[in-house]
Protein backbone atom coordinates (compact mmCIF):
# COMPACT_ATOMS: atom_id res chain seq x y z
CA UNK A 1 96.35 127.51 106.65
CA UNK A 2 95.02 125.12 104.26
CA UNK A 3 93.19 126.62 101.84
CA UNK A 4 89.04 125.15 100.77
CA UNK A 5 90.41 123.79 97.75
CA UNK A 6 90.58 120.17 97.73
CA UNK A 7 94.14 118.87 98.38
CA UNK A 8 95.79 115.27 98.55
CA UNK A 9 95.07 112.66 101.31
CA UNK A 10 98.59 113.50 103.04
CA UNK A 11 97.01 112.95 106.58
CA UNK A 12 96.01 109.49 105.68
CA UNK A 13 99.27 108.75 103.61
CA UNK A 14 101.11 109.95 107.14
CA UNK A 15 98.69 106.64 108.93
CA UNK A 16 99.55 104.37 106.90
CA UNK A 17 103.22 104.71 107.32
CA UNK A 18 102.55 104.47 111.03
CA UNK A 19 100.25 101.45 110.81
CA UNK A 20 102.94 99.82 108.21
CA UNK A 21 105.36 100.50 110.66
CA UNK A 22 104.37 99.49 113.95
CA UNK A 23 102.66 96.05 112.51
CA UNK A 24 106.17 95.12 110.84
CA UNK A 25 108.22 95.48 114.38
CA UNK A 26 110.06 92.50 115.26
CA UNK A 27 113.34 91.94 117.58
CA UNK A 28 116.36 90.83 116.08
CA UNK A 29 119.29 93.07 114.97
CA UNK A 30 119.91 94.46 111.76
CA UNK A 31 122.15 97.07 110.48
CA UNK A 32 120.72 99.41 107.54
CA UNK A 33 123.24 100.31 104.84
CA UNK A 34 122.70 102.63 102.34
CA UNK A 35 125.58 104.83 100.22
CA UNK A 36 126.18 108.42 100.93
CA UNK A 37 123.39 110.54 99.75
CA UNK A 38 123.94 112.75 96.88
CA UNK A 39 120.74 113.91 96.11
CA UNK A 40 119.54 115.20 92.42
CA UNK A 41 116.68 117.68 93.97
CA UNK A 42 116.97 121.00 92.72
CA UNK A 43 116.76 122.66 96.02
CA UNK A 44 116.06 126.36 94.00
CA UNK A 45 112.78 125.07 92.90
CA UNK A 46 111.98 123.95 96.64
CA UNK A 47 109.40 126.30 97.20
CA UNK A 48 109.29 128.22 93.98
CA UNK A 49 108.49 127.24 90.20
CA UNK A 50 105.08 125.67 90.19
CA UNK A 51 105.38 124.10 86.64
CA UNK A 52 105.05 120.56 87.59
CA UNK A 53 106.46 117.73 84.93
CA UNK A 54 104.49 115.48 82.98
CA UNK A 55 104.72 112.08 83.03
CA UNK A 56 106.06 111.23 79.31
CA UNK A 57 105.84 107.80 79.35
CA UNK A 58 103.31 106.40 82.18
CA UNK A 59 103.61 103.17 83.40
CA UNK A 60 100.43 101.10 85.36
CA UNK A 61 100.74 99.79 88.59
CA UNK A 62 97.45 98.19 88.45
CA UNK A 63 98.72 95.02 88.64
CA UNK A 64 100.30 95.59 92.11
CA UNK A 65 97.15 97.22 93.91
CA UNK A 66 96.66 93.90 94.97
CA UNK A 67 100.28 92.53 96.51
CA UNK A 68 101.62 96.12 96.88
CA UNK A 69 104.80 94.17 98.72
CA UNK A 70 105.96 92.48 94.98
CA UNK A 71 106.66 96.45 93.98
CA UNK A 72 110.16 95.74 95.41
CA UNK A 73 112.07 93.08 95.26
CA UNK A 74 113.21 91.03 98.24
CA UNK A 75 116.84 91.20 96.99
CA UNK A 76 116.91 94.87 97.21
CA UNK A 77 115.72 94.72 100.57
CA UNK A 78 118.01 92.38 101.95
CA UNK A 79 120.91 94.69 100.63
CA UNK A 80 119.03 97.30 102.93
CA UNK A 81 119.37 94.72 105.55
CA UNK A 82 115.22 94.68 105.42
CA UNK A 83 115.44 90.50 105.50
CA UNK A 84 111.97 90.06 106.45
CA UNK A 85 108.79 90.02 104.12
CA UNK A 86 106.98 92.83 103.77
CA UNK A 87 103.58 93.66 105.09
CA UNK A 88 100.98 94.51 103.14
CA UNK A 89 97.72 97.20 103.79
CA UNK A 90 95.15 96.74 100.70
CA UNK A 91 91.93 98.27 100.51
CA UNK A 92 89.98 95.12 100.91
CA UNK A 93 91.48 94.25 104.62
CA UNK A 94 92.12 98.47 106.06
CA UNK A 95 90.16 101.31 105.98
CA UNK A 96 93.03 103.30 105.96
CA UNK A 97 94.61 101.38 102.53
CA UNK A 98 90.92 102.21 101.42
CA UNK A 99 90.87 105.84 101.63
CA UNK A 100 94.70 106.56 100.78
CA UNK A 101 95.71 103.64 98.37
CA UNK A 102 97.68 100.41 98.85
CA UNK A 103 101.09 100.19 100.72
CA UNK A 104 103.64 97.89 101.59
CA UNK A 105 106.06 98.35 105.15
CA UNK A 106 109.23 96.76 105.75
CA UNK A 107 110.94 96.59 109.33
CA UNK A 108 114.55 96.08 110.40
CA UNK A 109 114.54 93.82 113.36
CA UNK A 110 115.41 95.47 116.74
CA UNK A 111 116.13 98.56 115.46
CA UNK A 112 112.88 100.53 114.99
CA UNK A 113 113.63 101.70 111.38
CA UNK A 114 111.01 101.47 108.26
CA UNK A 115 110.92 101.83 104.76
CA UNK A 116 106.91 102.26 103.41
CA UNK A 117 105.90 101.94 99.83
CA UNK A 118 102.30 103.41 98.95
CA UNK A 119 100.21 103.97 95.59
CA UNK A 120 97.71 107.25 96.25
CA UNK A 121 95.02 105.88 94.11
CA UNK A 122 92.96 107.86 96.68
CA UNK A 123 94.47 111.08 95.67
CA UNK A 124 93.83 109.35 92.11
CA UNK A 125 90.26 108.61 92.80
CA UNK A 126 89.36 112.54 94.11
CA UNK A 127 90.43 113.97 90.90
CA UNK A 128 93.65 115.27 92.52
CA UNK A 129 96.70 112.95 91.76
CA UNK A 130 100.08 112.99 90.84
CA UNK A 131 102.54 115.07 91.51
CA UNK A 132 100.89 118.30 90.98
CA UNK A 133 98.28 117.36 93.77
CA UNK A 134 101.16 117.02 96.11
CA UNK A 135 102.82 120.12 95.31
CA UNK A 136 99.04 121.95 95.36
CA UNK A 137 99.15 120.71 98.88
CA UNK A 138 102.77 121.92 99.59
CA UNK A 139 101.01 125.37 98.24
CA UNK A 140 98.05 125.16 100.85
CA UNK A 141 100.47 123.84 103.65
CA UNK A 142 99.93 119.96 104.15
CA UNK A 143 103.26 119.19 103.22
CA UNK A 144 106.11 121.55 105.26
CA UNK A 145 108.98 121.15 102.29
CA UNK A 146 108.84 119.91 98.58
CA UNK A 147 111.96 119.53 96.46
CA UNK A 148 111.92 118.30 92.96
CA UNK A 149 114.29 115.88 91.23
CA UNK A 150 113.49 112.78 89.33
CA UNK A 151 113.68 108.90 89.28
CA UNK A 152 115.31 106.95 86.00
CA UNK A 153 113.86 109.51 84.31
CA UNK A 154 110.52 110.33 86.25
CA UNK A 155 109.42 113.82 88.20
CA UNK A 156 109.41 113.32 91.77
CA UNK A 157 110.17 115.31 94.84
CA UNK A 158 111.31 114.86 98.06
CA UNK A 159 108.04 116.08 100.62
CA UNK A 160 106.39 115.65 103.53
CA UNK A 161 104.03 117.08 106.36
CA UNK A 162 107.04 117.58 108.40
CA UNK A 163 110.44 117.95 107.40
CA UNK A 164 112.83 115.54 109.71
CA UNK A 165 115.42 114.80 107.30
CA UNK A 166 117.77 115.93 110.25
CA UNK A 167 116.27 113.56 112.48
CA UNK A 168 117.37 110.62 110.14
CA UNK A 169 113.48 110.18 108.48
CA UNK A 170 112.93 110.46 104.18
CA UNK A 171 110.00 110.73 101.90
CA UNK A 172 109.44 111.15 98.24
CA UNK A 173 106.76 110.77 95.71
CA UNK A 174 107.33 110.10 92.90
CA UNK A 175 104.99 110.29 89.47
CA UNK A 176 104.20 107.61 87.06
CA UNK A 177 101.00 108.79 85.62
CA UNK A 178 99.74 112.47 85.13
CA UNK A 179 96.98 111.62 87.94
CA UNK A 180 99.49 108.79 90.06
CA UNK A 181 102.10 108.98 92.32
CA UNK A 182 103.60 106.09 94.54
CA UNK A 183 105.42 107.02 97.67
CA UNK A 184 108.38 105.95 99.77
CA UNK A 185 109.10 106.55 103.71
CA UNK A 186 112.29 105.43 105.27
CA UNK A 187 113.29 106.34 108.90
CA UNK A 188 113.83 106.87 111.50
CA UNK A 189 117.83 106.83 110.90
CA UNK A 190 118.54 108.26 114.04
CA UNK A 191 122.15 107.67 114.57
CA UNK A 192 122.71 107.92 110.90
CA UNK A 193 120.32 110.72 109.09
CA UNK A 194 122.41 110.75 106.36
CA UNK A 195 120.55 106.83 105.77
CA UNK A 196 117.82 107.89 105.11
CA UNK A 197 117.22 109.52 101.95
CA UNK A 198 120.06 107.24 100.44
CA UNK A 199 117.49 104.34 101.19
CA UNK A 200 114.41 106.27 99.91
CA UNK A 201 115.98 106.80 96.73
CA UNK A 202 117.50 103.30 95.89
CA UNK A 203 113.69 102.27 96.65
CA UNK A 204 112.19 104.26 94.66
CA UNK A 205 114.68 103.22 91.90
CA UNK A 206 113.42 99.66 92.44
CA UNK A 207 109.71 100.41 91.84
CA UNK A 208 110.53 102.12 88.58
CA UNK A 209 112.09 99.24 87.46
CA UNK A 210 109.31 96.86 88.46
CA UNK A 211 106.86 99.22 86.70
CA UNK A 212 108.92 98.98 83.40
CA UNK A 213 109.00 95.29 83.73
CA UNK A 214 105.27 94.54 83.64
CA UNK A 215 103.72 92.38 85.85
């Protein structure tokens, strides 16, 4: 049971990635590629020590609130075998961007698989942010697994509201700020779980080193 504390936006996170997804389906084949996944979580900590990182060195994604889409770069996409432009959900055109923070969805053709790229300003905005909101609402039961391990350096955890690793889909968030955390979605992999996190993680990678470069 959730508990009357507040906790993080992780219903509306969960609509975006549908919206994202189903308004990036197209036709043509594709084939994903990712390399074998050899994850860094620490798998002890899972659902354990509550002592969640700080973010030493924060970096500001304001700059990409606006064209959430730019946070990766096409060329990494294309190696996913994501060759079409992403679409973008900002607060100014979706109520749903509004409430949960700007995303960006990408959509292999014909095959049915996603990758989705979110900032939770929303979680930002309510006072709860970063990654100790989402492991407070791990605690009160919005999110069914969380597993830290890091990015080039920064805390993040693998998490979700329902853990379908198995089935071949991935999430992670991943902190950049004290009170920020951007997310990442890929799936469903269903022929090829192991996909999955692979692609969340080079991804997530990418961001970090758009962040770093400025805007």
């Amino acid at each position: 049971m959730i508990s009357a504390r507040r906790a993080p936006r992780a219903a509306a996170a969960a609509l975006m990635v549908g919206l994202l997804a189903a308004g990036c389906a197209t036709e043509e084949p594709g084939t994903p590629s990712a390399s074998s996944w050899t994850s860094s979580a620490d798998n002890s900590t899972s659902a354990s020590g509550g002592d969640v990182p700080q973010v030493s060195s924060p970096l500001d994604a304001s700059a990409y609130l606006d064209r959430p889409c730019d946070l990766v770069p096409q060329k990494v996409m294309n190696e996913l075998s994501y060759t079409e432009p992403g679409k973008a959900l900002t607060a100014d055109e979706n109520s749903t961007a509004a409430l949960s923070g700007p995303g960006c969805g990408w959509n292999v053709r014909g095959h049915g698989q996603s990758v989705v790229v979110g900032i939770q300003t929303g979680n930002q905005q309510d006072g709860m942010g970063g990654l100790q909101g989402i492991y407070d609402g791990y605690q009160d039961g919005q999110f069914e697994y969380y597993e830290p391990t890091t990015v080039d350096g920064y805390p993040a955890a693998f998490s979700d509201i329902s853990d379908n690793r198995d089935r071949g889909s991935c999430a992670m968030y991943v902190g950049i700020a004290d009170d920020l955390t951007y997310s990442v979605y890929a799936g469903p992999y269903g022929d090829e779980p192991e996909q999955a996190c692979p692609v969340v993680e080079q991804v997530a990678g990418a961001v970090i080193e758009t962040l770093k470069g400025g805007a």
